[in-house]
C-alpha atoms as a PDB file:
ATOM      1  CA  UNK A   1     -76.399 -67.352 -35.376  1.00  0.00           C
ATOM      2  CA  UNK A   2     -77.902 -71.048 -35.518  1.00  0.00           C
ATOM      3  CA  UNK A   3     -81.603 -71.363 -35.616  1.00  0.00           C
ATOM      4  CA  UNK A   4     -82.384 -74.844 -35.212  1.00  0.00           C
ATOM      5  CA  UNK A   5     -86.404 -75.735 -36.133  1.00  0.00           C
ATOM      6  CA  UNK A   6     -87.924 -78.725 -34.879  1.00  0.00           C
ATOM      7  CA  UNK A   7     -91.439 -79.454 -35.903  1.00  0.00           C
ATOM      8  CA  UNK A   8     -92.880 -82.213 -32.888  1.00  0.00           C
ATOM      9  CA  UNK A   9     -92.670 -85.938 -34.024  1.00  0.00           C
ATOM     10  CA  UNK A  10     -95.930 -87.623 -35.280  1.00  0.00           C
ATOM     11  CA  UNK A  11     -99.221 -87.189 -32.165  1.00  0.00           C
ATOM     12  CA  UNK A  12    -102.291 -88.919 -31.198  1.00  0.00           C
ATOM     13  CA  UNK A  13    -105.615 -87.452 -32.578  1.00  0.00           C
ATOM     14  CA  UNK A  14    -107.179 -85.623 -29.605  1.00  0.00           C
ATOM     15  CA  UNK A  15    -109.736 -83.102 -28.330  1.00  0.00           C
ATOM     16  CA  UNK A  16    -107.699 -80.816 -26.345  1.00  0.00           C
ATOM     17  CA  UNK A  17    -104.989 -79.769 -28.679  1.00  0.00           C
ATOM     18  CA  UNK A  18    -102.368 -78.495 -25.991  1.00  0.00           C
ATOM     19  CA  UNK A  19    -102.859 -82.707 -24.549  1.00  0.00           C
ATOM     20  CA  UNK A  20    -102.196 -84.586 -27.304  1.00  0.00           C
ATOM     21  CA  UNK A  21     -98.879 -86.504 -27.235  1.00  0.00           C
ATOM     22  CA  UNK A  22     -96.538 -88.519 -29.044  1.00  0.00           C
ATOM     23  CA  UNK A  23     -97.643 -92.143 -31.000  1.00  0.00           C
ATOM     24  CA  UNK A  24     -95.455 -94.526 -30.698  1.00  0.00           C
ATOM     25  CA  UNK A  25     -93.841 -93.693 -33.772  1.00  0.00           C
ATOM     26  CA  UNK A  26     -93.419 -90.400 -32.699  1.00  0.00           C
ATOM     27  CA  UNK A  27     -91.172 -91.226 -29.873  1.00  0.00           C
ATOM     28  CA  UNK A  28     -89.359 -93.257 -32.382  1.00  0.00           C
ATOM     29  CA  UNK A  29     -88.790 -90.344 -34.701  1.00  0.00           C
ATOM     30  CA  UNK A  30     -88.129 -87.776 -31.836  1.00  0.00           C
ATOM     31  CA  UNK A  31     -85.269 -90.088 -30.283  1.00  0.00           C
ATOM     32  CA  UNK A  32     -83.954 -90.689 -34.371  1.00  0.00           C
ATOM     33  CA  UNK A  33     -83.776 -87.318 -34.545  1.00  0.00           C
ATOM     34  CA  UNK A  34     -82.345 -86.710 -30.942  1.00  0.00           C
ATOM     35  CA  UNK A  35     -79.827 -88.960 -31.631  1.00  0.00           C
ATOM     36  CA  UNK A  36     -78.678 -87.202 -34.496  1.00  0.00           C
ATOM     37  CA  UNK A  37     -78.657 -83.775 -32.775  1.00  0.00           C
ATOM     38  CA  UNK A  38     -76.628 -84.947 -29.831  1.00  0.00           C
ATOM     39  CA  UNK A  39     -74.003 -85.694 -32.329  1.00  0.00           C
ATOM     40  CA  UNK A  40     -74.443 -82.759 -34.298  1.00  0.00           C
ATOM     41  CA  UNK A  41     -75.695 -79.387 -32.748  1.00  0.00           C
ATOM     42  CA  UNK A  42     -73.734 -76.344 -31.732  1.00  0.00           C
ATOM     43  CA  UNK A  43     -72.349 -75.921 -28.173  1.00  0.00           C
ATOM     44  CA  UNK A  44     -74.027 -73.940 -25.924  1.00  0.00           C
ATOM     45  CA  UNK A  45     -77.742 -74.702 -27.216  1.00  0.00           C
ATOM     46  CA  UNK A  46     -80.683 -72.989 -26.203  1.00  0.00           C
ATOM     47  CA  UNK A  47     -83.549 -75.139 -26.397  1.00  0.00           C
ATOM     48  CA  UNK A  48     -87.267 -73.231 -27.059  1.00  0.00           C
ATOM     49  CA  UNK A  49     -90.112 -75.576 -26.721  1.00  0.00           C
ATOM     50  CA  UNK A  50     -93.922 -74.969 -27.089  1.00  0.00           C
ATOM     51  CA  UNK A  51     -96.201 -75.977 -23.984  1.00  0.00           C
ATOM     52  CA  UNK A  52     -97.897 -78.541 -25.932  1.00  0.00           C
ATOM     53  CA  UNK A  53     -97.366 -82.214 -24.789  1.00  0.00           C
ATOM     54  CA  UNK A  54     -96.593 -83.330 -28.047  1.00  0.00           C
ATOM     55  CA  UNK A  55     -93.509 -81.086 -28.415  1.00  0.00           C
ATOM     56  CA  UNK A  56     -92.440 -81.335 -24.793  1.00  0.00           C
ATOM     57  CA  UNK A  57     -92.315 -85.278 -25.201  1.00  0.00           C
ATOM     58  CA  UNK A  58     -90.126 -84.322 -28.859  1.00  0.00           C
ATOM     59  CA  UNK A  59     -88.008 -82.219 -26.335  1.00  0.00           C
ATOM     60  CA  UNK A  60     -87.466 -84.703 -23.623  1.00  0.00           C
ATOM     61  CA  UNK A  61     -85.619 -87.456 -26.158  1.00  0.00           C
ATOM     62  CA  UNK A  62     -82.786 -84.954 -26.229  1.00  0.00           C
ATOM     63  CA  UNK A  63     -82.340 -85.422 -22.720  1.00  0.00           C
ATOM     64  CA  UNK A  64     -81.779 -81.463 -22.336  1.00  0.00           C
ATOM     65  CA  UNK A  65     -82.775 -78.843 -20.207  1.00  0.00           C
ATOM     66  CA  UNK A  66     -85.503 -76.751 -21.988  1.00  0.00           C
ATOM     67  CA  UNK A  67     -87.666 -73.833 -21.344  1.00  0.00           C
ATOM     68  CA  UNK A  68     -91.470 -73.829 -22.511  1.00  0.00           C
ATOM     69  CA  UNK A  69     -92.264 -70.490 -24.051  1.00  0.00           C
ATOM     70  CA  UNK A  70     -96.013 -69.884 -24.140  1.00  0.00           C
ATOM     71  CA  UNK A  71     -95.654 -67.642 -27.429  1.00  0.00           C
ATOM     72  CA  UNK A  72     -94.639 -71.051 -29.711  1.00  0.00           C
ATOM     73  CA  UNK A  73     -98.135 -72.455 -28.988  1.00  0.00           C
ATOM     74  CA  UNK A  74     -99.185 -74.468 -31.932  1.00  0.00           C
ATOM     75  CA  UNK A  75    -101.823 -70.822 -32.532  1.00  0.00           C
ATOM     76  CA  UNK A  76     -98.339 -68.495 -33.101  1.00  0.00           C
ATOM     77  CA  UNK A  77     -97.305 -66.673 -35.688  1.00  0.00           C
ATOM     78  CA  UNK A  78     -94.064 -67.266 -37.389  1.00  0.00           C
ATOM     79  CA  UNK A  79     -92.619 -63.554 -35.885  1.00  0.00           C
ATOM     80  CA  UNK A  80     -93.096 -65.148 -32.504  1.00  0.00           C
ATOM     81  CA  UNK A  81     -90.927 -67.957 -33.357  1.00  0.00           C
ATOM     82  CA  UNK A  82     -88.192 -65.847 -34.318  1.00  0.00           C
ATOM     83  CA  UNK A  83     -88.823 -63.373 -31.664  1.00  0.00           C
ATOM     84  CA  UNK A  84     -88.838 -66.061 -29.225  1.00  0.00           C
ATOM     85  CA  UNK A  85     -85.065 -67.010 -30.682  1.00  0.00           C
ATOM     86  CA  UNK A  86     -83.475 -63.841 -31.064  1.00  0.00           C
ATOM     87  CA  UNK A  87     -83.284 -64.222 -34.663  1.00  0.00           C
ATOM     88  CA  UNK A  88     -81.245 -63.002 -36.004  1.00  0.00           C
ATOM     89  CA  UNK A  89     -79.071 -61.658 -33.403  1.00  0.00           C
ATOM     90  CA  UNK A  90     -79.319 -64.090 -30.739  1.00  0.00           C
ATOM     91  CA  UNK A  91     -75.724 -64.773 -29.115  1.00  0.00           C
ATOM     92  CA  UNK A  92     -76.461 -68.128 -28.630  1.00  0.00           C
ATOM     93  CA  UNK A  93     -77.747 -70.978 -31.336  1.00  0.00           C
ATOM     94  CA  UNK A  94     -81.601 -72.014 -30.846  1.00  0.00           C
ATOM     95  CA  UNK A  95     -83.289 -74.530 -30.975  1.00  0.00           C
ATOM     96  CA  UNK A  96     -87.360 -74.374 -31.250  1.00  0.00           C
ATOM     97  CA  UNK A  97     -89.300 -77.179 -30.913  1.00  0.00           C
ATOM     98  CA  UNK A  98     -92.413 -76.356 -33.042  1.00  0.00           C
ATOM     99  CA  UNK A  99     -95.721 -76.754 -34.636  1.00  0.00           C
ATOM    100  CA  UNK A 100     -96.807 -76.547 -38.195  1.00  0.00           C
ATOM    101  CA  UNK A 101     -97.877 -74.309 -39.898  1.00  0.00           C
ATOM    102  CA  UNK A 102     -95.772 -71.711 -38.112  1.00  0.00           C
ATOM    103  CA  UNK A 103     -92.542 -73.705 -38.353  1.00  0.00           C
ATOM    104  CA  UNK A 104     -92.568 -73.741 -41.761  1.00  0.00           C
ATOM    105  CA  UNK A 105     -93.436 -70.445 -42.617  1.00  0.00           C
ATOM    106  CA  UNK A 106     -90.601 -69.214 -40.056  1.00  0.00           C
ATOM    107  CA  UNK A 107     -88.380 -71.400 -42.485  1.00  0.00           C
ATOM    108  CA  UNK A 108     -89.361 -69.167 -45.172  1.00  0.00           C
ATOM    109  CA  UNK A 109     -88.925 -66.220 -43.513  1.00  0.00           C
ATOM    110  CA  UNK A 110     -85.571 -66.877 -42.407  1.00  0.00           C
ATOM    111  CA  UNK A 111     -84.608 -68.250 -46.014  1.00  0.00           C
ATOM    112  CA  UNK A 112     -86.232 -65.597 -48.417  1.00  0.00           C
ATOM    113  CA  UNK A 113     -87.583 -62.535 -46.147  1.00  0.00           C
ATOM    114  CA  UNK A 114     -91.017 -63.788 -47.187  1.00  0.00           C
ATOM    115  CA  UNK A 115     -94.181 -65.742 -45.165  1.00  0.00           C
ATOM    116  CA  UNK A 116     -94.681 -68.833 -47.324  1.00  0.00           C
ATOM    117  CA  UNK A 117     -96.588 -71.917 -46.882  1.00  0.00           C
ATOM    118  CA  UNK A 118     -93.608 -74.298 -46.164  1.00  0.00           C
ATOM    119  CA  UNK A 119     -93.743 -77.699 -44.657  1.00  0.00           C
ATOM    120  CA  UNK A 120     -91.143 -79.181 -42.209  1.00  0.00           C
ATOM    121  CA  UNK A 121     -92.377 -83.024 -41.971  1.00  0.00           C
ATOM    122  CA  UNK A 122     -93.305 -84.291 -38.566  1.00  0.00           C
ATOM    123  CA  UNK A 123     -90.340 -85.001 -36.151  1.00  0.00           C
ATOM    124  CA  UNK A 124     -88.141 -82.947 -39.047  1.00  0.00           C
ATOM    125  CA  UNK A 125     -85.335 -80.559 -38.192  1.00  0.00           C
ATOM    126  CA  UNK A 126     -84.464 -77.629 -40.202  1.00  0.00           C
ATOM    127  CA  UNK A 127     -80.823 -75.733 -39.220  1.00  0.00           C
ATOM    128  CA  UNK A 128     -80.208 -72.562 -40.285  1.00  0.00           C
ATOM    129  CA  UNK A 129     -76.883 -70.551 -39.763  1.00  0.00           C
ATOM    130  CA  UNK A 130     -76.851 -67.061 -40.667  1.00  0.00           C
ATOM    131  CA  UNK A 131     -73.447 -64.789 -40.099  1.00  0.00           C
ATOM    132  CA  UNK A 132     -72.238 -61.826 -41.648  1.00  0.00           C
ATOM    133  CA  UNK A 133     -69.186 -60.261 -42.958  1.00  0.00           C
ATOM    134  CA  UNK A 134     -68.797 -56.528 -42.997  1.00  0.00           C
ATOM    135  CA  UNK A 135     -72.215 -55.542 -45.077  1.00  0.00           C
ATOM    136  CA  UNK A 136     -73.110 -58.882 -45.877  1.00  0.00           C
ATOM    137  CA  UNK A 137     -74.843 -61.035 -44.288  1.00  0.00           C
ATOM    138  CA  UNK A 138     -75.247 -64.973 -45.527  1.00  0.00           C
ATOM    139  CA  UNK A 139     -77.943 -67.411 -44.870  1.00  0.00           C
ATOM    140  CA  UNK A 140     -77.795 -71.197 -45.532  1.00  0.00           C
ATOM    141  CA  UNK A 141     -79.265 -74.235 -44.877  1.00  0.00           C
ATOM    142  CA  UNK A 142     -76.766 -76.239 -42.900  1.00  0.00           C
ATOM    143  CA  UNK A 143     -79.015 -79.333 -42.628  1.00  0.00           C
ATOM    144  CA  UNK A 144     -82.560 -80.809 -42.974  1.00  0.00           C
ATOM    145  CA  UNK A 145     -83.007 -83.888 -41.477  1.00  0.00           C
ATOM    146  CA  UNK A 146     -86.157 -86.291 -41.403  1.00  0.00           C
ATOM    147  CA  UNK A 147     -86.474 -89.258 -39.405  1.00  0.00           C
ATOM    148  CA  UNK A 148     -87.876 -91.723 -42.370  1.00  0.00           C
ATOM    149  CA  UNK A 149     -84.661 -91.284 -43.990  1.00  0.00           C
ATOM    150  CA  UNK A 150     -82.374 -92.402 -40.487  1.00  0.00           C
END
């Protein structure tokens, strides 16, 4: 399975959380980092965004369908994130477009089986790809990609 993680690119300060959308330099970074995944992610992506506006306007650089899944609201816990995927049996890769602090501590679940405070940068994609062999099973970090560094 693929688990792609994409935390939303840099927002506007605001009252109402669930409002606040991209800066400008967010929509730079989302469409950096858009641009990158339209080269680069696995067929057949399933794409998992949060109903915030900041995430929905990270989302729509892609240019892909999506569906907004009330469970990755910027409040969930990382088990809803991977819940929401499928992880780690999902047929299909996923993408989730995301919110720190759960994000980041999904990360960690997926990577060491343990809830740690780890930080995916704003407008930064994590991939994950996870398979097994007979009793085995194997998970690596195909990619992390930040949109300073594109």
């Amino acid at each position: 399975m693929h688990l792609l993680l994409w935390r939303h690119a840099e927002a506007e300060d605001g009252d109402v959380d669930l409002r606040r959308e991209l800066t400008r330099r967010g929509c730079r970074q989302a469409a950096d980092v858009a641009q990158w995944l339209r080269a680069h992610a696995p067929v057949d992506l399933r794409i998992l965004v949060s109903p915030a506006a900041r995430t929905r306007q990270t989302a729509d650089a892609l240019g892909m369908e999506y569906v907004v899944v009330p469970a990755l609201a910027p409040d969930a816990r990382p088990a809803d994130v991977l819940a929401a995927a499928g992880w780690p049996a999902a047929s299909r890769p996923v993408l989730v477009v995301g919110h720190q602090p759960t994000l980041g501590r999904a990360a960690s679940l997926v990577m060491t089986g343990v809830d740690q405070d780890w930080s995916i940068s704003r407008g930064g994609l994590w991939w994950f790809k996870r398979r097994q062999r007979g009793d085995e099973v194997d998970v690596k970090l195909k990619a992390v990609i930040n949109p300073g560094l594109m």
